[in-house]
Each structure stands twice: as C-alpha cells, then as structure tokens.
N, C-alpha and C. Protein backbone atom coordinates (compact mmCIF):
# COMPACT_ATOMS: atom_id res chain seq x y z
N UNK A 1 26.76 -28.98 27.53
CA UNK A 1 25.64 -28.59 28.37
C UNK A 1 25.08 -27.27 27.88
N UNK A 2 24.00 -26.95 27.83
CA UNK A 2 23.13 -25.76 27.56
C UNK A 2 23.49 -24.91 28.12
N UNK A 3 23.52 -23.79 27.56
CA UNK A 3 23.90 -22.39 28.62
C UNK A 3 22.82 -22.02 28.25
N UNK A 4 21.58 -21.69 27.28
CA UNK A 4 20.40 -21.26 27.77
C UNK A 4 19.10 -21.97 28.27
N UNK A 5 19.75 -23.43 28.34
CA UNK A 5 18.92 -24.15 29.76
C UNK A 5 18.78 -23.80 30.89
N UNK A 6 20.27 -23.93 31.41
CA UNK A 6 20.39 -22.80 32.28
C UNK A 6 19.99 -22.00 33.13
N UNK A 7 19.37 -20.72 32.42
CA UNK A 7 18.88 -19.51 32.51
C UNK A 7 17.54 -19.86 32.92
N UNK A 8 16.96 -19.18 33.93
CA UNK A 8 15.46 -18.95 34.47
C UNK A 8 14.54 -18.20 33.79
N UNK A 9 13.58 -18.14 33.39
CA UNK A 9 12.52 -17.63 32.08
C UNK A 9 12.22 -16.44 33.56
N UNK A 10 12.63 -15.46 33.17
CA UNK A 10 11.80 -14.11 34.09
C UNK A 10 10.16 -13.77 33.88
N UNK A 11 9.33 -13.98 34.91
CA UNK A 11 7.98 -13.72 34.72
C UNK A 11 8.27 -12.28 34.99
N UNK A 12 7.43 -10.98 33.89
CA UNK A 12 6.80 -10.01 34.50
C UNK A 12 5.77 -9.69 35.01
N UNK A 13 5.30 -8.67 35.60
CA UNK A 13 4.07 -8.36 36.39
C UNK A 13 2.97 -8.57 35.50
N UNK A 14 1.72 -8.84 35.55
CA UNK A 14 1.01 -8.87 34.79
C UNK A 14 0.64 -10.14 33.80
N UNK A 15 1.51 -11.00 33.95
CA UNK A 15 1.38 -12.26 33.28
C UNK A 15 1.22 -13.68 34.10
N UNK A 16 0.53 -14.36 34.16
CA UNK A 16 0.05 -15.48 35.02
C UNK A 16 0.64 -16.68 34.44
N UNK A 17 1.35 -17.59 35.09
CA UNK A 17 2.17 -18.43 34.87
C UNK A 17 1.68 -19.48 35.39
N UNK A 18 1.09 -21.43 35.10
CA UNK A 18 0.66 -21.88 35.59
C UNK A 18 1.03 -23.46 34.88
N UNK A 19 1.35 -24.49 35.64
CA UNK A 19 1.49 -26.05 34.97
C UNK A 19 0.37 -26.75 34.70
N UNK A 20 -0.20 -26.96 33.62
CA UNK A 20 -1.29 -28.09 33.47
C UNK A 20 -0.82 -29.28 32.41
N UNK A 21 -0.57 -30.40 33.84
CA UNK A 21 -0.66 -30.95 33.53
C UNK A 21 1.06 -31.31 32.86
N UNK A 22 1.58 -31.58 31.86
CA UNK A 22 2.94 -31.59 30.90
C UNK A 22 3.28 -30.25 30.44
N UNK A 23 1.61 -29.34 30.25
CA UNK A 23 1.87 -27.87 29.84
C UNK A 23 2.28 -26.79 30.81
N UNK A 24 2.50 -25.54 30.03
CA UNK A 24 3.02 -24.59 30.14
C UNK A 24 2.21 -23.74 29.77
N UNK A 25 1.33 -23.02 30.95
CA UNK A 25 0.16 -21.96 30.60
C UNK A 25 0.41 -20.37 30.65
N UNK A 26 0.77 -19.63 29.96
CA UNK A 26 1.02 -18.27 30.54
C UNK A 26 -0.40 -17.17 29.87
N UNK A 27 -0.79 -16.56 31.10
CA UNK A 27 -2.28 -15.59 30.68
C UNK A 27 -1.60 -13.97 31.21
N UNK A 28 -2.10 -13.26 29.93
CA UNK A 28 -2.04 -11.72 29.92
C UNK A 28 -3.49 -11.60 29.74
N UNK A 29 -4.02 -10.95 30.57
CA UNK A 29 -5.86 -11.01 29.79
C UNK A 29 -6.47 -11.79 29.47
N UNK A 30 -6.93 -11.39 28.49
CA UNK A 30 -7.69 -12.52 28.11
C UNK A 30 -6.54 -13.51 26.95
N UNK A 31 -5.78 -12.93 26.45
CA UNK A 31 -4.55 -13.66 25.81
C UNK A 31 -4.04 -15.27 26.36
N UNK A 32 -3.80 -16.05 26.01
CA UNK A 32 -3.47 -17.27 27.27
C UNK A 32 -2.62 -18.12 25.83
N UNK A 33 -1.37 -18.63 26.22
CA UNK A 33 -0.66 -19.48 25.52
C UNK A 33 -0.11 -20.13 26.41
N UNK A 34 -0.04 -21.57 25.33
CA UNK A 34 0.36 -23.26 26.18
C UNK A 34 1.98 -23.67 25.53
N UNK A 35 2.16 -24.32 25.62
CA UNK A 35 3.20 -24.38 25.84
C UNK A 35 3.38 -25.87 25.77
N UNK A 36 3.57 -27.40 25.22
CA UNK A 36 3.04 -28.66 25.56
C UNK A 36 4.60 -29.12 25.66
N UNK A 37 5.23 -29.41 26.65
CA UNK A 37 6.03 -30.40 26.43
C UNK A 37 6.72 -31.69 27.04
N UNK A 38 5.26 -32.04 26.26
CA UNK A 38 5.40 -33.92 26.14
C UNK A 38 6.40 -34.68 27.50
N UNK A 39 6.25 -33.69 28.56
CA UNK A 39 7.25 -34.78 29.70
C UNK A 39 8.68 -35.00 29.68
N UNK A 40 9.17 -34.15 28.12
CA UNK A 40 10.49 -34.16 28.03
C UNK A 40 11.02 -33.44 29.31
N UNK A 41 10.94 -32.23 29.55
CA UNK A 41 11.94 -31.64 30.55
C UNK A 41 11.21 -31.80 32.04
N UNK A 42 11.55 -31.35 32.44
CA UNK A 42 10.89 -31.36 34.50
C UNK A 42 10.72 -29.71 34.52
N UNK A 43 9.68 -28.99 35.31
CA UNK A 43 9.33 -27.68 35.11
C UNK A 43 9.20 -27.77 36.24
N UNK A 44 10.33 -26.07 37.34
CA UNK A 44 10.20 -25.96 38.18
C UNK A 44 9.34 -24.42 38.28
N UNK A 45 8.09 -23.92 39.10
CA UNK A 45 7.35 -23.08 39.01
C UNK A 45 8.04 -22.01 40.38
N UNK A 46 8.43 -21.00 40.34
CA UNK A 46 8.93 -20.53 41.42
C UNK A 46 8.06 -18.91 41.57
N UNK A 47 8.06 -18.57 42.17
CA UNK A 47 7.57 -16.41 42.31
C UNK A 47 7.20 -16.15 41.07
N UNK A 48 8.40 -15.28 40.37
CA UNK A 48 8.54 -14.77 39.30
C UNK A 48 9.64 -15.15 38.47
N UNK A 49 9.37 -16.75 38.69
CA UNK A 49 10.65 -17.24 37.49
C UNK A 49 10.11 -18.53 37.00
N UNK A 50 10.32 -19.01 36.10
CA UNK A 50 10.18 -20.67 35.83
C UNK A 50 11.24 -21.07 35.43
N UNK A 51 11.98 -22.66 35.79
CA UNK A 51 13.36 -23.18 35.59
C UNK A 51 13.09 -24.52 35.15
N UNK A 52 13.65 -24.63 34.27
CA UNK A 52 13.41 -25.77 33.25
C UNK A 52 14.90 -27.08 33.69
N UNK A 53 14.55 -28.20 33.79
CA UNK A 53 16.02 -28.85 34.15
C UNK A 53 15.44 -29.95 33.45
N UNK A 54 16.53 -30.84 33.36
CA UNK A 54 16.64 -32.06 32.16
C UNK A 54 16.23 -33.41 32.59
N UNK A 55 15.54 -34.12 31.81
CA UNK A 55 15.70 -35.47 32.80
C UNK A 55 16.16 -36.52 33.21
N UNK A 56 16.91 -36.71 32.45
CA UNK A 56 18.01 -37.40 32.16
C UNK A 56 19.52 -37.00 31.46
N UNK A 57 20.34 -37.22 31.82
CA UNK A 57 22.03 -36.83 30.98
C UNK A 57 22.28 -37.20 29.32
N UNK A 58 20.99 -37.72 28.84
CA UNK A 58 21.16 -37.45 27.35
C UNK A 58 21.79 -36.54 26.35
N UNK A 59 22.05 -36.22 25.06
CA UNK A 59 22.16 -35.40 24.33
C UNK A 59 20.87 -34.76 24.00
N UNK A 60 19.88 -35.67 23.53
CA UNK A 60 18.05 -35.58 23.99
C UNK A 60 17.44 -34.89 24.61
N UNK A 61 18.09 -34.93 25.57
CA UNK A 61 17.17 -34.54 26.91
C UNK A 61 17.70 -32.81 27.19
N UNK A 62 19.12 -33.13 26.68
CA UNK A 62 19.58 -31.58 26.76
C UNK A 62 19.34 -30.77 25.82
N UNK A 63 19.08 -31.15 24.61
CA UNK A 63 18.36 -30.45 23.17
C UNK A 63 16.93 -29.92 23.38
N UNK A 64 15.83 -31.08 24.43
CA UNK A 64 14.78 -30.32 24.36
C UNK A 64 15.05 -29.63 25.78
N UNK A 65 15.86 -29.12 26.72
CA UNK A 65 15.94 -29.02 27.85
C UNK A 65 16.29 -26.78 27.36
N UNK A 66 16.91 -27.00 26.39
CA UNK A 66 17.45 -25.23 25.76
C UNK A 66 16.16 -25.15 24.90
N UNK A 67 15.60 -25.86 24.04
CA UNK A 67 14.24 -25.49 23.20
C UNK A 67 13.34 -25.05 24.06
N UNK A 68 12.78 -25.62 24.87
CA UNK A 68 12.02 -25.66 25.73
C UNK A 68 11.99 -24.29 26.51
N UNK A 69 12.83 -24.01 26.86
CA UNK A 69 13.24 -22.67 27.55
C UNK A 69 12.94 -21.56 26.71
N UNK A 70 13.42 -22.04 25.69
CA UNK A 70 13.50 -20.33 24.37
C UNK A 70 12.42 -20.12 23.90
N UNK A 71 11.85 -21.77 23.58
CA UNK A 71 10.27 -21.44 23.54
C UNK A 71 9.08 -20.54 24.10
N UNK A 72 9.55 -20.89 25.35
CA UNK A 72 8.68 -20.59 26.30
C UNK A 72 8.83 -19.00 26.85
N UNK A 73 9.96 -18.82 26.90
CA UNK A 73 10.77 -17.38 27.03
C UNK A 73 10.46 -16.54 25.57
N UNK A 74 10.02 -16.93 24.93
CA UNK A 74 9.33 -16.32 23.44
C UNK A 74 7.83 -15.98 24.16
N UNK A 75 7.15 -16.82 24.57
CA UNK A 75 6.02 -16.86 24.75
C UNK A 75 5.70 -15.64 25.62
N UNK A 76 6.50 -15.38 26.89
CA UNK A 76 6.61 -14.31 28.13
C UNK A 76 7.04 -12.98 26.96
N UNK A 77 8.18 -13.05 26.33
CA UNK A 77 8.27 -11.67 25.87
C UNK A 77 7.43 -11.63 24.75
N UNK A 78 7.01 -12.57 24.34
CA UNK A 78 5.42 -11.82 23.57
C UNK A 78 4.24 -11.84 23.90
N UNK A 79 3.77 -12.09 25.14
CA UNK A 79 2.71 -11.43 25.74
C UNK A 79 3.15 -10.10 26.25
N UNK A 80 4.31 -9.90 27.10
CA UNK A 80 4.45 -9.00 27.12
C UNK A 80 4.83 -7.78 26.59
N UNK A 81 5.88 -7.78 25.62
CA UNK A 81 5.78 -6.76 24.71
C UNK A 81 5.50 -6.83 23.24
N UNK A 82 5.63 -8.05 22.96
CA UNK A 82 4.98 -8.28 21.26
C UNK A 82 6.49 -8.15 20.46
N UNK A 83 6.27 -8.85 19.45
CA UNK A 83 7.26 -9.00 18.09
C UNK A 83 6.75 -8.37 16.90
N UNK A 84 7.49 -7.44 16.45
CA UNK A 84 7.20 -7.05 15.14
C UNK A 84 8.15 -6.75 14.11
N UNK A 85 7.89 -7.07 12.61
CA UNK A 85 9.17 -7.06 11.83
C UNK A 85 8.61 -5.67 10.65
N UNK A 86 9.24 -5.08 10.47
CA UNK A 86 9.27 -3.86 9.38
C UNK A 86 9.55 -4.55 7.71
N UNK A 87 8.59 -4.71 6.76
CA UNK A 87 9.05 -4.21 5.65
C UNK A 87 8.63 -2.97 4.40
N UNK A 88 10.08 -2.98 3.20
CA UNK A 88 9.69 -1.67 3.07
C UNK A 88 9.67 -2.42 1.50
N UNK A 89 8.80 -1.47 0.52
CA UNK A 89 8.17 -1.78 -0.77
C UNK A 89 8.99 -0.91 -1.37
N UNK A 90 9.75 -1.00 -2.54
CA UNK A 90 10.38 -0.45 -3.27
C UNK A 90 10.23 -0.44 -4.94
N UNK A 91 9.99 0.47 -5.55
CA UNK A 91 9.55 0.10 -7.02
C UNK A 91 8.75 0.76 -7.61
N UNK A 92 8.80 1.74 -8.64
CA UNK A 92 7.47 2.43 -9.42
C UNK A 92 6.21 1.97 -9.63
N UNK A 93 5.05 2.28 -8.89
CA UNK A 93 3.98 1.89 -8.48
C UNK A 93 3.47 1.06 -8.20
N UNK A 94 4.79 0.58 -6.76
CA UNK A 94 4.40 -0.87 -5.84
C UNK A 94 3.80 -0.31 -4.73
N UNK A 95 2.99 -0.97 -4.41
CA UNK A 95 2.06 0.23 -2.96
C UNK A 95 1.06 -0.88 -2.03
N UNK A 96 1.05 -0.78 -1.07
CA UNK A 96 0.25 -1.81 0.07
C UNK A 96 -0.89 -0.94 0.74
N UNK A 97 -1.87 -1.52 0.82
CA UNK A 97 -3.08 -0.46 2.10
C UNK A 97 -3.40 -1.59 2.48
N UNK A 98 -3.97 -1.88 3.92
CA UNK A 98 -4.95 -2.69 4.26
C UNK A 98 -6.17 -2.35 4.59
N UNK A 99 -7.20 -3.03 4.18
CA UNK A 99 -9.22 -3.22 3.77
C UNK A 99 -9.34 -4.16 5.07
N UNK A 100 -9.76 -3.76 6.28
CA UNK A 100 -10.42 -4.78 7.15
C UNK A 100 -9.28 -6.00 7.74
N UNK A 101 -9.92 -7.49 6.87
CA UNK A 101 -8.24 -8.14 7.51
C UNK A 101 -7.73 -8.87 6.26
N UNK A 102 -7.75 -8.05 4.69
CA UNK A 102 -7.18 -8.07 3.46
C UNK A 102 -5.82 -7.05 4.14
N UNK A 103 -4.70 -7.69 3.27
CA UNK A 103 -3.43 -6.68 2.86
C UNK A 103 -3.83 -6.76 1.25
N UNK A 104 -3.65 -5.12 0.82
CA UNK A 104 -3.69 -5.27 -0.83
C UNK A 104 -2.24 -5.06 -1.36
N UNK A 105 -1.57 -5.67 -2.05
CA UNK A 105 -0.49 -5.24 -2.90
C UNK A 105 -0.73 -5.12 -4.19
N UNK A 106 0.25 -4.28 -4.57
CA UNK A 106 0.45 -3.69 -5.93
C UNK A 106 1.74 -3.47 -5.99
N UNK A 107 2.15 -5.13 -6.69
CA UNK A 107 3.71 -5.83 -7.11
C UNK A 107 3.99 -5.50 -8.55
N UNK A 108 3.71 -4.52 -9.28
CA UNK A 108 4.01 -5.08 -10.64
C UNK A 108 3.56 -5.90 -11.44
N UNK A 109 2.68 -6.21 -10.82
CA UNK A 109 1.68 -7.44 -11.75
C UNK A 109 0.78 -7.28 -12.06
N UNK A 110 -0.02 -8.13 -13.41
CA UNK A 110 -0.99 -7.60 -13.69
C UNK A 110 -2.55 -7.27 -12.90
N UNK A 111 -2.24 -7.96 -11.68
CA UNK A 111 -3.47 -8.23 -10.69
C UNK A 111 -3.06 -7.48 -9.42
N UNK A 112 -3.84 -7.07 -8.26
CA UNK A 112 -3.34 -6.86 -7.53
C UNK A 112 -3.60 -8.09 -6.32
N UNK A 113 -2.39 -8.31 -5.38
CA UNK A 113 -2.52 -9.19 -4.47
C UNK A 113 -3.73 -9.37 -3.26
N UNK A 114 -4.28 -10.45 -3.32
CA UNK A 114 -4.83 -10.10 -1.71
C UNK A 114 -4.41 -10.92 -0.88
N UNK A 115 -3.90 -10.69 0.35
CA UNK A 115 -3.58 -11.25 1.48
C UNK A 115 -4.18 -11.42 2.93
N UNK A 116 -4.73 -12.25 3.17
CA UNK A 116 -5.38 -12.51 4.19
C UNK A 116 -4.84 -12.91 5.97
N UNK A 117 -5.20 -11.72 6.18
CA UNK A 117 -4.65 -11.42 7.76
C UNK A 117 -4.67 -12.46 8.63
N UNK A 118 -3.64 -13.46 9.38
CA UNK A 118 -4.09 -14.33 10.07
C UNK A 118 -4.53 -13.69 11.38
N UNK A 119 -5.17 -14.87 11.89
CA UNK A 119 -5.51 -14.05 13.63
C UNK A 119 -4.70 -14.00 14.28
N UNK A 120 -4.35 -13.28 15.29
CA UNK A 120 -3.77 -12.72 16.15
C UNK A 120 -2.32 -11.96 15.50
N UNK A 121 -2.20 -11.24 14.45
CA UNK A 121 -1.65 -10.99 13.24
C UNK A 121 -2.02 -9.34 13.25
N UNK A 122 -1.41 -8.07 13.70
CA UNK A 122 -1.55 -7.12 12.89
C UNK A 122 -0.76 -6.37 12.25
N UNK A 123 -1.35 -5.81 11.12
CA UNK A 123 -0.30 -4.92 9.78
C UNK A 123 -0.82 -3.94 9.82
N UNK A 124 0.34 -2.78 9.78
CA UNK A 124 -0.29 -1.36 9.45
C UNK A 124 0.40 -0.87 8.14
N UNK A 125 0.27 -0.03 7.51
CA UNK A 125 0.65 0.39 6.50
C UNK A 125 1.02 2.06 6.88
N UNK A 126 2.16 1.88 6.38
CA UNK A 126 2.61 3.75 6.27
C UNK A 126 3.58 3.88 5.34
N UNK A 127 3.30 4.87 4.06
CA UNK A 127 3.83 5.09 2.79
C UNK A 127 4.48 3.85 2.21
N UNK A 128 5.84 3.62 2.43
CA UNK A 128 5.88 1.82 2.01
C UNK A 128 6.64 1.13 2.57
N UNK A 129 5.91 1.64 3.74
CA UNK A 129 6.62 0.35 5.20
C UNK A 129 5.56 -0.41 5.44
N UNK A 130 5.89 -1.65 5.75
CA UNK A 130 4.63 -2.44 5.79
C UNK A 130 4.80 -3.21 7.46
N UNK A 131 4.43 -3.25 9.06
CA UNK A 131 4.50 -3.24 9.99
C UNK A 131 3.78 -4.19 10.27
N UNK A 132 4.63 -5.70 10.80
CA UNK A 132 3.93 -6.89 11.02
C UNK A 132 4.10 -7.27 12.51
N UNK A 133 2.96 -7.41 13.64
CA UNK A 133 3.27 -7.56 14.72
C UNK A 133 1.95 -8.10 15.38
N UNK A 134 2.50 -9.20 16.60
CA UNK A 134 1.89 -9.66 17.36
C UNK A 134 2.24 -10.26 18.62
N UNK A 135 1.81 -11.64 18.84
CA UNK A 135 2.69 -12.34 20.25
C UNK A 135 3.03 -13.26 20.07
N UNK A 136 2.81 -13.75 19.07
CA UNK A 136 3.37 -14.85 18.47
C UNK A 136 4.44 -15.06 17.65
N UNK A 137 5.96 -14.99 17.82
CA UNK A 137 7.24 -14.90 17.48
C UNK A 137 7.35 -15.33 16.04
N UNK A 138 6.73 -17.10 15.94
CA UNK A 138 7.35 -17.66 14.73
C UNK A 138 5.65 -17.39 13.83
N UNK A 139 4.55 -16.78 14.23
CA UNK A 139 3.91 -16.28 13.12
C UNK A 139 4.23 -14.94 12.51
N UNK A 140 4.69 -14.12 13.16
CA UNK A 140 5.30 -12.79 13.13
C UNK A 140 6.29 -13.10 12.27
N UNK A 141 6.95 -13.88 12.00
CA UNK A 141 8.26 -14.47 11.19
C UNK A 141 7.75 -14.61 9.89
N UNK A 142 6.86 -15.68 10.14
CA UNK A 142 5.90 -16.61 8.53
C UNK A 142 5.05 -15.10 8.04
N UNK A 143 4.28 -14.58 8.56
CA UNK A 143 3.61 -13.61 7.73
C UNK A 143 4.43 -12.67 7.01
N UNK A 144 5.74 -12.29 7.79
CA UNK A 144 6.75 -11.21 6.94
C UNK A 144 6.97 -12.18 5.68
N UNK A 145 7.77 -13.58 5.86
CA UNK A 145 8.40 -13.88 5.23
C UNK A 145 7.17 -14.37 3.60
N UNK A 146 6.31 -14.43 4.27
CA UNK A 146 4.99 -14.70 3.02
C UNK A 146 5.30 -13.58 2.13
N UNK A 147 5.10 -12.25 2.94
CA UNK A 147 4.94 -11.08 2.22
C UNK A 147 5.78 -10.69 1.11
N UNK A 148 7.00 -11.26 1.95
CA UNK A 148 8.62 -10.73 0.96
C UNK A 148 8.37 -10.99 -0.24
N UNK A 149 7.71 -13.09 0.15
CA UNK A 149 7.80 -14.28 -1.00
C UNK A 149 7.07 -13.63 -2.53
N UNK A 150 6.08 -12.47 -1.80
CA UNK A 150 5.28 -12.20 -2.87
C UNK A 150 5.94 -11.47 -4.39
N UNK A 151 7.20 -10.94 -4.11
CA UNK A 151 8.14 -10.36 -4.76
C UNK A 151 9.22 -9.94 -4.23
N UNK A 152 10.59 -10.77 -4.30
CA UNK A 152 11.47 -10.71 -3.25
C UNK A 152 12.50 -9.50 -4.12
N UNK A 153 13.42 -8.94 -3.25
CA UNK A 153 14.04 -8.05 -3.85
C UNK A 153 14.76 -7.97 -5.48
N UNK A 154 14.91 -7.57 -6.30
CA UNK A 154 16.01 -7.76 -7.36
C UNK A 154 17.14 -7.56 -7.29
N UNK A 155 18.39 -7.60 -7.87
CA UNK A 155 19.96 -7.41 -7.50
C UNK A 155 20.02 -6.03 -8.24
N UNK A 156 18.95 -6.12 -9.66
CA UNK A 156 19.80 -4.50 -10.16
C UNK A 156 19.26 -3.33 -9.81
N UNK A 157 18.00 -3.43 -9.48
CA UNK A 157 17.40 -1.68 -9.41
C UNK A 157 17.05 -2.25 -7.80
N UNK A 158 17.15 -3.52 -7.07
CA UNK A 158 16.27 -2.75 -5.84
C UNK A 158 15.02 -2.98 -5.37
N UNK A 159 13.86 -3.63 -6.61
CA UNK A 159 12.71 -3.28 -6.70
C UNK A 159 12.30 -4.51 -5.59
N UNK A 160 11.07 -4.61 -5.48
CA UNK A 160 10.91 -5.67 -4.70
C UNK A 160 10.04 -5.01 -3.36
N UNK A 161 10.03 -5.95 -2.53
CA UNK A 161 9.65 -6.61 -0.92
C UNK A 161 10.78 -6.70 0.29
N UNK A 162 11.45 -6.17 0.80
CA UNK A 162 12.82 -6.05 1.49
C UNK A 162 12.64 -6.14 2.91
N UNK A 163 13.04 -6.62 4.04
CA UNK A 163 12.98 -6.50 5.48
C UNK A 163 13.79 -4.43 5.73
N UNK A 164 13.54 -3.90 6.16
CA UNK A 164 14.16 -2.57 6.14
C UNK A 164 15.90 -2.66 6.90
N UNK A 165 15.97 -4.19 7.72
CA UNK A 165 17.40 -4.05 7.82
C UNK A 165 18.25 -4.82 6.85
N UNK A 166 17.39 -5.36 5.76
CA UNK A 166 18.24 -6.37 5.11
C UNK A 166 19.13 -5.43 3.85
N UNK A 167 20.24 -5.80 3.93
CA UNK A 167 21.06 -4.92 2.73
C UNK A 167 21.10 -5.75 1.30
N UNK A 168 21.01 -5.29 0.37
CA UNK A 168 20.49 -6.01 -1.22
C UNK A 168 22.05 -5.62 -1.79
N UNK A 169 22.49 -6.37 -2.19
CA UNK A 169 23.82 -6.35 -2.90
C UNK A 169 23.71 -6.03 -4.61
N UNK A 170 23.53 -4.84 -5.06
CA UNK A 170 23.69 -4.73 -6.20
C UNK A 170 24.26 -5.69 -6.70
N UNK A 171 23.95 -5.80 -8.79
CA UNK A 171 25.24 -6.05 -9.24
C UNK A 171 25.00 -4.76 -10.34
N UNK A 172 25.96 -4.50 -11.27
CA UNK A 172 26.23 -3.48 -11.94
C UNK A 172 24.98 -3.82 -13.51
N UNK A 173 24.67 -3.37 -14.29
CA UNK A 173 23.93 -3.35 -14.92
C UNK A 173 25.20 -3.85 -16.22
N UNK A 174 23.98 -4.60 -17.70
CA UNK A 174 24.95 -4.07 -19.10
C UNK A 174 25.99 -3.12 -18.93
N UNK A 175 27.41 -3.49 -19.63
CA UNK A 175 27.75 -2.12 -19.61
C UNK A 175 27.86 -1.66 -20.91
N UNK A 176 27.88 -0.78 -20.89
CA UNK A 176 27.31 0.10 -22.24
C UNK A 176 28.81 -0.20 -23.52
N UNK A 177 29.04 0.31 -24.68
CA UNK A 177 29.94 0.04 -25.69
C UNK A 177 31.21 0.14 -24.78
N UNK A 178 31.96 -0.59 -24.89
CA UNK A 178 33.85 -0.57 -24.54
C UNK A 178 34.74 0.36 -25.17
C-alpha cells in the first residue's frame, strides 16, 4: 500500500484549488496548472487539503493512486514557492550571460552556444553559476539537465557543466617516468 497516497496534498493560502471535470486545477494569479487524471484515482476536495484514494484494490490503481498525489503536490509547491537547480561552469574561458530569452555559452568550442529559454523557464547568470527556476518541477529538471548535456563534466581537470552539489570523482592523470 502507498504511504505517499496516503498523505493529504496541503493547500496554502493563496492558491485556488478546483475539480474539472477528471482534472485537477490549481490557480496562483494568473498562473493556473491542470493536472488530468484520466478517472484513475477518486479526488476528494476538502478546506485546505486535497485527498486522493484508489479505486479499486489493484496494484494499478495503487501505482497511479502515489503518482497522482506527488504529481500534484509538485504542482502546489511550485506555484507556491518554485523549483530551482544551480549549475556551476568550470574551465579556462567557459562563461554563460543571458541576451533576452537566449542563454549564450562559451564551452570550449569553436562556436559559441545558443540556448533558447523555454516559457515559463528563468536563468540568471552570476560569475559561473548558472540559476534555473520556475513552477514547473520536471521542466526545471530538463532545462538543467540540457545545459549540463552541452558539456558534461571531465574526470581529470574538472572542466565542464556540473550541478554545484554533484561531486566529480577525479582520476589521476599520466604518471610521469617510474
């Protein structure tokens, strides 16, 4: 059985919670995300909670019965406070600015990159941290992980595209005459 089925999705103040229909509507402003799911689970609407229960004793029913929840509980903590992932540029004259809704890199290559900002998507740049954030959990994910793709770390010097908590495992270089 699910233990984060379970659990009641906490509404905070400020966010409007509403069923249409199979969906799952939550509005901050003018912000508004849905939520669709297809009749799999039963959605109970309460104050300041929503409770998700199963509809049957399936394995099925209990798989989308915890998705469903985390989903949606993604959705509440990113209207309300937003997701953002840190990375940091490492490497003799690797360097990022962003132009409007271009990211420019400068990977070591002979060109420099352009990257195109998705919507609801923002990046800031400071010396060579590169700051990806929005309300949307698993785009917040895909745009870091694009970025990394563009030049992912190396094992000997370091150089690269890195998440700032990810640790890079050297290995030792040639070693010089025996």
């Amino acid at each position: 059985m699910s233990r984060i089925g379970k659990r009641p999705v906490e509404i905070p103040s400020g966010i409007e919670v509403s069923v249409d229909g199979t969906a799952l509507v939550a509005k901050k402003g003018k912000i508004e995300k849905r939520l669709e799911t297809y009749g799999r689970v039963n959605i109970e609407l309460n104050d300041k909670e929503v409770v998700f229960h199963r509809k049957d004793d399936s394995k099925q029913s209990s798989a989308f019965w915890g998705t469903y929840r985390a989903l949606f509980n993604n959705i509440v903590i990113g209207l309300d406070k937003g997701f953002s992932k840190s990375l940091e540029i490492n490497g003799v004259g690797y360097r990022a600015n962003v132009n409007g809704k271009t990211l420019e890199l400068q990977l070591g290559f002979s060109h420099p990159i352009n990257y195109e900002i998705p919507e609801g998507i923002d990046i800031k740049v400071e010396k060579n941290i590169i700051t990806v954030s929005g309300t949307d959990k698993q785009a917040v994910g895909q745009v870091a992980a694009e970025i990394r793709g563009f030049r992912p770390p190396e094992p000997y010097k370091g150089k690269g595209v890195k998440y700032t908590d990810e640790v890079i495992i050297r290995k030792a270089g040639k070693s010089a005459g025996k």
